[in-house]
Protein backbone atom coordinates (compact mmCIF):
# COMPACT_ATOMS: atom_id res chain seq x y z
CA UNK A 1 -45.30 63.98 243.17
CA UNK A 2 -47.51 66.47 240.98
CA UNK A 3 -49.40 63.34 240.05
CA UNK A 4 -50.23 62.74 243.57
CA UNK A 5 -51.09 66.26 244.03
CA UNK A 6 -53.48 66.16 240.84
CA UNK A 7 -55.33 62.81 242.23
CA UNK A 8 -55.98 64.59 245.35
CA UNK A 9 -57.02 66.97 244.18
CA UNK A 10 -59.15 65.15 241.93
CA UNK A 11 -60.84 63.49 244.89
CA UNK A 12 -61.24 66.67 246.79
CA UNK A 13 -63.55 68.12 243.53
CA UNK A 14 -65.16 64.61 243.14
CA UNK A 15 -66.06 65.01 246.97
CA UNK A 16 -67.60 68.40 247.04
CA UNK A 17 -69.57 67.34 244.06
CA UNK A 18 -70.71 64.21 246.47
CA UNK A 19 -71.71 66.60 249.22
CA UNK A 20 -73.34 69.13 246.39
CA UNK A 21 -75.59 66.82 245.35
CA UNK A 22 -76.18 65.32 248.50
CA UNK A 23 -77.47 68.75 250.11
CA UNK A 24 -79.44 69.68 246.75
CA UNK A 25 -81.06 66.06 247.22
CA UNK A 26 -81.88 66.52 250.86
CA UNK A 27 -82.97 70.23 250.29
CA UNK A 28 -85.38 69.20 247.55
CA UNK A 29 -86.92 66.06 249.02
CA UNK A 30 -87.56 67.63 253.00
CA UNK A 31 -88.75 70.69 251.33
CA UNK A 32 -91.33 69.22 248.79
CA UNK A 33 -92.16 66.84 252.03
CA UNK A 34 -93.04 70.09 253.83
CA UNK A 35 -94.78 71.62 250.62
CA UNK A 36 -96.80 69.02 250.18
CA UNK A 37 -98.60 69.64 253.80
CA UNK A 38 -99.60 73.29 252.67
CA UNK A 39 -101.98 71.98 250.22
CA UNK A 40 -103.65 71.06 253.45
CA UNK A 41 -106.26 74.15 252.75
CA UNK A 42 -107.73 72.55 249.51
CA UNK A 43 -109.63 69.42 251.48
CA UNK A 44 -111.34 72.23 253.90
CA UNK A 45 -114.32 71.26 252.08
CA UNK A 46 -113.85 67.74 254.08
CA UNK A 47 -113.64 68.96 257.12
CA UNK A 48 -116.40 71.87 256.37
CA UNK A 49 -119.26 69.88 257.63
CA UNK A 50 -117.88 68.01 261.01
CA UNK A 51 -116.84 71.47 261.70
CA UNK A 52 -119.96 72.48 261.36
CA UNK A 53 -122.15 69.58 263.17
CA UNK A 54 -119.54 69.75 266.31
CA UNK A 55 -119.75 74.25 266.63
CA UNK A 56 -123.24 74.76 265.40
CA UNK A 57 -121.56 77.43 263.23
CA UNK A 58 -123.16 77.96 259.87
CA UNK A 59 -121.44 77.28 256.81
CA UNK A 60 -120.64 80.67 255.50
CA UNK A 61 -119.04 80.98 259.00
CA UNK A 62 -116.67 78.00 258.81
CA UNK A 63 -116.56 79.02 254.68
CA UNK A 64 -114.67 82.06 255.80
CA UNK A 65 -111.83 80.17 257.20
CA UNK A 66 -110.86 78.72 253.89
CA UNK A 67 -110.67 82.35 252.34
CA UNK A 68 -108.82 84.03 255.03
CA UNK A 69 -106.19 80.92 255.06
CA UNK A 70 -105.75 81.40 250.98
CA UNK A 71 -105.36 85.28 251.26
CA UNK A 72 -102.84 84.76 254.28
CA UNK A 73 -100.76 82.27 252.18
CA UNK A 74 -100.18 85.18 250.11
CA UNK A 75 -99.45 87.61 252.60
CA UNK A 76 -97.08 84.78 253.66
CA UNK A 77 -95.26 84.60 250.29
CA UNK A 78 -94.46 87.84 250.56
CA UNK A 79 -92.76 87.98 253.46
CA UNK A 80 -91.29 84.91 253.85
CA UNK A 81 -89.69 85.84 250.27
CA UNK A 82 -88.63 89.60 252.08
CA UNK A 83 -87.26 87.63 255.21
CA UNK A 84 -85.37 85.10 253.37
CA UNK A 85 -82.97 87.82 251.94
CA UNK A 86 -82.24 89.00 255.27
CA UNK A 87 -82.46 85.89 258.08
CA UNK A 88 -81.49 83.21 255.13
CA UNK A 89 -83.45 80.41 253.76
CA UNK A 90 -82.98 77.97 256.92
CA UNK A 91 -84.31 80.30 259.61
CA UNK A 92 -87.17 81.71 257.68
CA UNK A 93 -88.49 77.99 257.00
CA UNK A 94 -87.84 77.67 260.65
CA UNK A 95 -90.04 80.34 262.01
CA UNK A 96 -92.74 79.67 258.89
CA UNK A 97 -92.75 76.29 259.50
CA UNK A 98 -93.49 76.50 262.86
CA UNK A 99 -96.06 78.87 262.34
CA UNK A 100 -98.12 76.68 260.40
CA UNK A 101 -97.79 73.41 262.20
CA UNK A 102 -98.73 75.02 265.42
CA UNK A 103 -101.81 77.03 263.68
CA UNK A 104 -103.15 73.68 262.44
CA UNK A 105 -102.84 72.36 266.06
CA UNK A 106 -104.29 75.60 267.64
CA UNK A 107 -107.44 75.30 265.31
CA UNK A 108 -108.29 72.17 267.06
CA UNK A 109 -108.65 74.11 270.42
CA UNK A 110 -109.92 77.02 268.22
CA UNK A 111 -113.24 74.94 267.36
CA UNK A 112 -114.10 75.22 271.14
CA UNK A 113 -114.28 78.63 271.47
CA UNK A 114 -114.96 80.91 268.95
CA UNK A 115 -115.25 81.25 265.21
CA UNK A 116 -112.59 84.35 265.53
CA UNK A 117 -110.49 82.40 267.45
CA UNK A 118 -110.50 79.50 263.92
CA UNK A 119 -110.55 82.22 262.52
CA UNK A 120 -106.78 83.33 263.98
CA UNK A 121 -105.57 80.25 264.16
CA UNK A 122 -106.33 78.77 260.85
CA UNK A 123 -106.81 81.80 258.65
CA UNK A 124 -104.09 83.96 260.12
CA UNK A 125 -101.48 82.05 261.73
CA UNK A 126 -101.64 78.58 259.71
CA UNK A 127 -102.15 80.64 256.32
CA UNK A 128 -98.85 82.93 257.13
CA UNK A 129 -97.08 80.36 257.71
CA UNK A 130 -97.38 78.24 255.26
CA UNK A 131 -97.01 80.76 252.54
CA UNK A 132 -93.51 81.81 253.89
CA UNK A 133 -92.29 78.14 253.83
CA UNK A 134 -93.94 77.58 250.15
CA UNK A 135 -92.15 81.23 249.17
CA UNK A 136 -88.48 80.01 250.63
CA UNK A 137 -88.65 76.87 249.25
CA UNK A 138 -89.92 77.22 246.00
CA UNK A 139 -87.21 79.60 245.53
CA UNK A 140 -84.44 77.70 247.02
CA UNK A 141 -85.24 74.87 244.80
CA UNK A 142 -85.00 77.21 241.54
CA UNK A 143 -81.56 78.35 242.65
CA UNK A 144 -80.56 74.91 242.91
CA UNK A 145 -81.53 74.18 239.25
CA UNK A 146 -80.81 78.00 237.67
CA UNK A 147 -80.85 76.84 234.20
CA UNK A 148 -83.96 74.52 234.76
CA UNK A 149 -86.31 76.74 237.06
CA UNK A 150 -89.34 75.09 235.38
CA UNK A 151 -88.40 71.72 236.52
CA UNK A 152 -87.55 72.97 239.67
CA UNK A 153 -90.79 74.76 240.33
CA UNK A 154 -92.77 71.86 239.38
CA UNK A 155 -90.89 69.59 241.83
CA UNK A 156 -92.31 72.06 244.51
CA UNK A 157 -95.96 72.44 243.35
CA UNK A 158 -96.48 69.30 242.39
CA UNK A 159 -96.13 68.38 245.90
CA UNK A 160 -98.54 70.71 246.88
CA UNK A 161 -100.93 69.52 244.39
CA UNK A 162 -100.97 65.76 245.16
CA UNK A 163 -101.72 66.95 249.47
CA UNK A 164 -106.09 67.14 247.95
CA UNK A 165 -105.87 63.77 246.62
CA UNK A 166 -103.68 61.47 249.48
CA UNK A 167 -105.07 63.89 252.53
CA UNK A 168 -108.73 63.88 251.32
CA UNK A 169 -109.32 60.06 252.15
CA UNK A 170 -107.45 60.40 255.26
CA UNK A 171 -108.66 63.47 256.86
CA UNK A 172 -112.28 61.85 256.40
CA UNK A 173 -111.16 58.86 258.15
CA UNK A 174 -110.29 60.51 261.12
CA UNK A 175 -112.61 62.81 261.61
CA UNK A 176 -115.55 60.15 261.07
CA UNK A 177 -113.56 58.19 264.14
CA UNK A 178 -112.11 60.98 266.02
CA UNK A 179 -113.59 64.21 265.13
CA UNK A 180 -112.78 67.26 263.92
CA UNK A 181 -109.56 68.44 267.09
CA UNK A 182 -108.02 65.23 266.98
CA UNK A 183 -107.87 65.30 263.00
CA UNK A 184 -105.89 68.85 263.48
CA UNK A 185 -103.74 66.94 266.08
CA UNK A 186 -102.83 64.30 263.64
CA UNK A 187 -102.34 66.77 260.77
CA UNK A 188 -100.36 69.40 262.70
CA UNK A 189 -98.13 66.48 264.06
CA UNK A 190 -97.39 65.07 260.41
CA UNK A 191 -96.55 68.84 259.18
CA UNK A 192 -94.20 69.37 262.29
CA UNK A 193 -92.27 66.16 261.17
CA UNK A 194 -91.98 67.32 258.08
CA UNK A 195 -91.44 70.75 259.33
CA UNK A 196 -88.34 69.33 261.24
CA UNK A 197 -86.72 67.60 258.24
CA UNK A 198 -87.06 70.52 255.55
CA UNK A 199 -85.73 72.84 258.61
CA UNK A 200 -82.98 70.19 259.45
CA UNK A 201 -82.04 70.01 255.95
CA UNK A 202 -82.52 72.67 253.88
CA UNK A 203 -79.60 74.56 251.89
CA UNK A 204 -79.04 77.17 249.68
CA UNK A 205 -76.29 76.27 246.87
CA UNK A 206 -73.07 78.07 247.03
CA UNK A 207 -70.83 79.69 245.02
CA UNK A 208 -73.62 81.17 242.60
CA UNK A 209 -71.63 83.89 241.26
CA UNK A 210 -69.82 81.12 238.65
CA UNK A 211 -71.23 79.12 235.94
CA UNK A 212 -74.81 78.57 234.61
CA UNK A 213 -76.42 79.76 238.59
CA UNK A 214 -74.26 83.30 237.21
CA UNK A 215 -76.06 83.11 234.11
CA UNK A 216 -79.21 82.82 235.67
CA UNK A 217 -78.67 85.91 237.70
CA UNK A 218 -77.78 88.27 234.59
CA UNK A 219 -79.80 90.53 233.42
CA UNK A 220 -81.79 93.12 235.44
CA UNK A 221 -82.50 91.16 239.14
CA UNK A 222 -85.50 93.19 239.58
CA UNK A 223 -86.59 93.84 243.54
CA UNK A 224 -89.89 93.88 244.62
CA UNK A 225 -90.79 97.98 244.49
CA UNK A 226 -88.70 97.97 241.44
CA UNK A 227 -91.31 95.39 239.75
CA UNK A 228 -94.27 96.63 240.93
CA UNK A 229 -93.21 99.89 238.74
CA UNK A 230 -93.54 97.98 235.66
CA UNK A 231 -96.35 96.93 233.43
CA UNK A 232 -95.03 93.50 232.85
CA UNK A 233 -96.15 93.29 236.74
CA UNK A 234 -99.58 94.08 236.09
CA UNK A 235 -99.91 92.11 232.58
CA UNK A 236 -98.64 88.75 234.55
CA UNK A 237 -100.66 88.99 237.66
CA UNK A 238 -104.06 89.74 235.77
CA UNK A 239 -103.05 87.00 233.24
CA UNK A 240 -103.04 84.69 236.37
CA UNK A 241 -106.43 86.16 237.34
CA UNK A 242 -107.97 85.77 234.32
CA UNK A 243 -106.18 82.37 233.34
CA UNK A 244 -107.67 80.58 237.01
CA UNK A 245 -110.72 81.73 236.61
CA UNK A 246 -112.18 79.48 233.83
CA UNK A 247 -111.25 76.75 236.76
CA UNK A 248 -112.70 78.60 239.64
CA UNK A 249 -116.54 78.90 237.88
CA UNK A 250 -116.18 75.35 237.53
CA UNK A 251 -114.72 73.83 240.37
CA UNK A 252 -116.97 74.51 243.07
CA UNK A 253 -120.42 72.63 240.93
CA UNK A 254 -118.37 70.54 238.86
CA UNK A 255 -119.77 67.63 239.87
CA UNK A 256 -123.84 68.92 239.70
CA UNK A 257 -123.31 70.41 236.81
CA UNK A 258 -122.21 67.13 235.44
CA UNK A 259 -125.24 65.62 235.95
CA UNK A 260 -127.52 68.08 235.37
CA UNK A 261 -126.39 67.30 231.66
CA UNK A 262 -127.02 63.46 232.34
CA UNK A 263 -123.57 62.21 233.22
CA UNK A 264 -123.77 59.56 235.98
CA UNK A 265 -122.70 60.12 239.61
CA UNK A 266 -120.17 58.03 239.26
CA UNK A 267 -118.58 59.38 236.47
CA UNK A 268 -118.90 62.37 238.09
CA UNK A 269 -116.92 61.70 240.93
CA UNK A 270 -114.30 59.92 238.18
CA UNK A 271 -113.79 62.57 236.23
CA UNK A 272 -112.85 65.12 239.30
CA UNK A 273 -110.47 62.59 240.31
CA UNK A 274 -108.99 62.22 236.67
CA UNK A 275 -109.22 66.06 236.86
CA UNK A 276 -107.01 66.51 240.22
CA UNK A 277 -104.51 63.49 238.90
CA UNK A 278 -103.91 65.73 235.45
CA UNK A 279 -103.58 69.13 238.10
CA UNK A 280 -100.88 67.77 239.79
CA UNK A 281 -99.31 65.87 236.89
CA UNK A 282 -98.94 69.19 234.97
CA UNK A 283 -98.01 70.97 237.22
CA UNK A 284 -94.46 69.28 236.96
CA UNK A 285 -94.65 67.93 233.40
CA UNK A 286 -95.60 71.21 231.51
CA UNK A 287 -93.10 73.42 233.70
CA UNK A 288 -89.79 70.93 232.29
CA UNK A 289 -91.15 70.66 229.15
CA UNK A 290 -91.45 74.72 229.24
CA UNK A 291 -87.72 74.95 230.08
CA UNK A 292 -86.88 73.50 226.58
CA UNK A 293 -89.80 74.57 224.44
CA UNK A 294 -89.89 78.33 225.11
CA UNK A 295 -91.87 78.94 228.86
CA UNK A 296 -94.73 81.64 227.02
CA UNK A 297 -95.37 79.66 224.02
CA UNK A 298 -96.37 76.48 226.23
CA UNK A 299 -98.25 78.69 228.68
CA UNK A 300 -100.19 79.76 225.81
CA UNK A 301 -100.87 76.41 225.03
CA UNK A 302 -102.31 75.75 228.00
CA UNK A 303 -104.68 78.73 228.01
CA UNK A 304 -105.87 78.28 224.81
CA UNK A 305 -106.73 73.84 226.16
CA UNK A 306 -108.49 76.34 229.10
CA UNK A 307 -110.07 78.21 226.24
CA UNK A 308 -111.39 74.76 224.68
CA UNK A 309 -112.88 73.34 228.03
CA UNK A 310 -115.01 75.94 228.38
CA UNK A 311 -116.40 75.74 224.76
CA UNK A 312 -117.02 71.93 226.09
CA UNK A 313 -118.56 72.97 229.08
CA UNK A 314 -120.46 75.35 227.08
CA UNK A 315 -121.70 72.66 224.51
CA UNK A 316 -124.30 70.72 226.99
CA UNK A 317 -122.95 67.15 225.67
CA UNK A 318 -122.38 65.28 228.50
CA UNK A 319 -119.09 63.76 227.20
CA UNK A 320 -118.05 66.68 225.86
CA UNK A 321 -118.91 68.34 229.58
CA UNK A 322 -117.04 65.49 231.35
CA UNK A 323 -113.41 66.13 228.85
CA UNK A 324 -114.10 70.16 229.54
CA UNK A 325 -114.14 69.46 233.36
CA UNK A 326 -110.63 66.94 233.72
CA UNK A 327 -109.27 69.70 231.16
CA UNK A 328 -110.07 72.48 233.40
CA UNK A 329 -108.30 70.95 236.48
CA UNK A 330 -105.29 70.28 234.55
CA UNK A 331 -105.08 73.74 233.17
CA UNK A 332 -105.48 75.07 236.80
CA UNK A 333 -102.22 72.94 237.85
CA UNK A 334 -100.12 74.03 234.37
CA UNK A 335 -100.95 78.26 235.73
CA UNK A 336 -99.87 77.20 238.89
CA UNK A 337 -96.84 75.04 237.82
CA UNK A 338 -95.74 77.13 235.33
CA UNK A 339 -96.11 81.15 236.84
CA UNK A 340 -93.00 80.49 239.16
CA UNK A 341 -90.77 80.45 236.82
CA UNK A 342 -92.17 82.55 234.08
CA UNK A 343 -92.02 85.79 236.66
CA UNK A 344 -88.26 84.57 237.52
CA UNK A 345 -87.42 84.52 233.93
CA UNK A 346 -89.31 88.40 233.48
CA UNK A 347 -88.02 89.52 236.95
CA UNK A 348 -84.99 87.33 237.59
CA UNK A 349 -83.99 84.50 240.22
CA UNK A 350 -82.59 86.76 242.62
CA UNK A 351 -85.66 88.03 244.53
CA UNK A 352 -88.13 85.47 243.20
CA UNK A 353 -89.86 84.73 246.44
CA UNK A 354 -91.07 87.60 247.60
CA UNK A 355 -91.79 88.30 243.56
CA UNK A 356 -93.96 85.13 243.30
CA UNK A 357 -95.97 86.03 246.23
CA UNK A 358 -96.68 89.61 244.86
CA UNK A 359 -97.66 87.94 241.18
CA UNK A 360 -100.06 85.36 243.46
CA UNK A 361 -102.33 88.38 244.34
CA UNK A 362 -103.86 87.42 241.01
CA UNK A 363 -105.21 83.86 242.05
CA UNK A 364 -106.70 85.56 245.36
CA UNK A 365 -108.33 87.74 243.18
CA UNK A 366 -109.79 85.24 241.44
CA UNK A 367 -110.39 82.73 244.05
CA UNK A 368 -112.52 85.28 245.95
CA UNK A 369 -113.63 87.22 242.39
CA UNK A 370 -115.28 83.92 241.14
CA UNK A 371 -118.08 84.17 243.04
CA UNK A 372 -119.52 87.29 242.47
CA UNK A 373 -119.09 87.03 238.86
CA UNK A 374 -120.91 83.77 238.86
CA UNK A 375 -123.79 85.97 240.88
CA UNK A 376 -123.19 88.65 238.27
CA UNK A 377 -123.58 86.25 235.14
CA UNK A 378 -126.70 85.12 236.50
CA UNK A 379 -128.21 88.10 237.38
CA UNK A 380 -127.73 89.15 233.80
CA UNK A 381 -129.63 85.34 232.37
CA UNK A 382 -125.95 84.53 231.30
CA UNK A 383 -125.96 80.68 233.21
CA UNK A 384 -125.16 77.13 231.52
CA UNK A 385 -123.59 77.92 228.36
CA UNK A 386 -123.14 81.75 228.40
CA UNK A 387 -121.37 81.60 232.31
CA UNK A 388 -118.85 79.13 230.15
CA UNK A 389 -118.55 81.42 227.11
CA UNK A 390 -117.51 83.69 229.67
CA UNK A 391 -114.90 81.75 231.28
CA UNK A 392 -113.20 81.29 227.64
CA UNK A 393 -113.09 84.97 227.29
CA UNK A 394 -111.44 84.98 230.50
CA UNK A 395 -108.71 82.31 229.15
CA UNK A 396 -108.39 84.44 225.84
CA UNK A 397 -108.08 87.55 227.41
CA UNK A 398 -104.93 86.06 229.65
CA UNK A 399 -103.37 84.83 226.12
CA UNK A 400 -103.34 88.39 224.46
CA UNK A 401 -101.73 89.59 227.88
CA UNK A 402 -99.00 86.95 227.93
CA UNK A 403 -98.17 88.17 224.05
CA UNK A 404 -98.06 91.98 225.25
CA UNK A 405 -96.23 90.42 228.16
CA UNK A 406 -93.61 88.71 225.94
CA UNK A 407 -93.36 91.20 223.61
CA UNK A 408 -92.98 94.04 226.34
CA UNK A 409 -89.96 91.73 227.90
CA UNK A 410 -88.13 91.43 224.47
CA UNK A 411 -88.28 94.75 224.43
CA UNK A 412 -86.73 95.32 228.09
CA UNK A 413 -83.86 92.08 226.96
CA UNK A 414 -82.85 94.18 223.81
CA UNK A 415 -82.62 97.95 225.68
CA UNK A 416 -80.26 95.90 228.90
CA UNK A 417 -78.25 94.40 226.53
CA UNK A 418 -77.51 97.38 224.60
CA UNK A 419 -76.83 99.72 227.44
């Protein structure tokens, strides 16, 4: 009889460890599915031009609707990372989901009117939405793996990443046969599927107050006000400012300035391909590796590689220019891959959503910063080598604020476990 009772009850734990790993599985693969369609902003520069030659619109006017969508996908962040604590994961991915599969199908009525109405649409609506999905998700998927948050991070942006490189060739197919409303149909019809599915499937694990999820959640869970009191705030969200922005005074002549120093068209081309391959690759790689290896010692890493590419950049050569320009992609997808999970482990897992979204005020910064110091550099003479020596005091300057950072948060570990 009580071996009976022990073999059912046996099977009952080896089910509920089926159905565990069943809903992490489901949750994980719908919700990077869904991820993966808000990198949708980063091939605007494909659609840029049709945009233009069906509206007339100039290109500083369609321009605009790439930086309002980006600043929105903050704003979305944070309160898709607010909302999750009080509607739950399922329903906030529900209503941000929604959001941004009907902006993107809006903006191809949008193109008709007005350039407030894309405007709306696209920069408001689209950009909102997306960012609460990305904020829900991404933190759902780090509560699924508590002791591996790294990993679990870079399963999520990594997805995000690779949208540029399979959407690119795509979206240019069908807007050179369809134009530009029927390439938002497609798009927004795509998203909605996968919309459906991460909405469909998406759960949050239980029973978090035992094992290594309770481990994950000691130590000071800091709230959102709470961190935005701190320093450590401040030092990680301008070390994310200054670590992009050796990318972002690349990125947007990367391919000119490549053969302005006599490096072929085609190689050109190659190496910003190599470059987006190495983004997305990192951006999963680099975050598991940080998980074992210490997470600020391999960020560091990475900014001083950032810190390297621009002494490349800076050199002329045209193979060293080439190396510096894949290196500078694949240090933008390492930031990106790895600052998820570095402000859980400083702020903890339990509000790390609406955390993230606060920290990602420092890539809008320098998103929309990167231009005027490239205006500023050259006003001042400081262009070719000297804008580049610029960008690697950028990189260094984010390395000596992740050491004040770490240092700071030792400090903070020592004083909570002493009181």
């Amino acid at each position: 009889m009580a071996k009976m009772v022990y073999t059912t009850e046996k099977g009952a734990d080896e089910a509920m460890r089926d159905s565990r790993k069943r809903q992490m599985l489901q949750t994980m693969i719908t919700g990077a599915l869904l991820i993966f369609f808000t990198g949708f902003v980063h091939v605007w520069s494909i659609f840029t031009p049709y945009v233009m030659k069906e509206t007339g619109w100039a290109e500083g006017t369609v321009s605009l609707a790439f930086y309002l969508a980006n600043c929105s996908f903050v704003l979305g962040n944070i309160l898709g990372g607010r909302l999750n604590g009080k509607l739950g994961a399922k329903k906030v991915v529900a209503l941000g989901g929604g959001l941004f599969a009907g902006g993107i199908a809006l903006s191809g009525l949008a193109i008709r009117l007005a350039p407030t109405a894309l405007y709306l649409t696209y920069g408001l609506v689209m950009g909102v939405g997306s960012g609460m999905a990305y904020a829900v998700i991404l933190d759902t998927a780090q509560k699924w793996f508590p002791e591996r948050t790294g990993f679990a991070s870079g399963v999520v942006v990594t997805s995000n990443g690779l949208c540029g490189f399979f959407m690119a060739p795509m979206s240019r197919m069908l807007l050179a046969r369809f134009g530009v409303g029927t390439s938002f149909l497609v798009t927004a019809a795509l998203t909605a599927a996968a919309w459906l599915l991460s909405a469909f499937f998406l759960r949050t694990p239980e029973n978090t107050g035992t094992g290594k999820a309770a481990a994950a959640l000691k130590g000071r869970q800091y709230t959102a006000p709470e961190m935005l009191k701190t320093g450590m705030y401040y030092e990680l969200t301008l070390a994310m400012f200054f670590g992009l922005m050796p990318y972002y005074l690349i990125s947007p002549v990367s391919q000119t300035f490549q053969m302005e120093h006599g490096v072929l068209e085609s190689v050109a081309v190659a190496s910003v391909m190599i470059g987006a391959l190495l983004n997305a690759s990192l951006r999963l790689l680099l975050p598991t590796l940080a998980d074992r290896l210490g997470r600020f010692r391999c960020v560091r890493a990475l900014l001083a590689v950032s810190f390297a590419s621009m002494l490349l950049l800076a050199s002329g050569n045209g193979t060293m220019v080439v190396i510096g320009v894949v290196l500078a992609y694949g240090c933008f997808g390492g930031v990106m891959g790895n600052f998820p999970s570095l402000t859980s482990m400083v702020f903890g897992l339990k509000h790390a959503g609406e955390n993230y979204g606060y920290v990602m005020i420092g890539m809008i910064l320098s998103a929309l910063g990167a231009p005027l110091i490239r205006s500023w550099l050259s006003a001042l003479g400081l262009t070719g080598a000297g804008m580049y020596f610029a960008g690697a005091v950028f990189a260094a300057a984010a390395i000596l604020l992740l050491i004040l950072l770490e240092r700071e948060n030792h400090q903070t570990e020592r004083k909570g476990a002493t009181a």
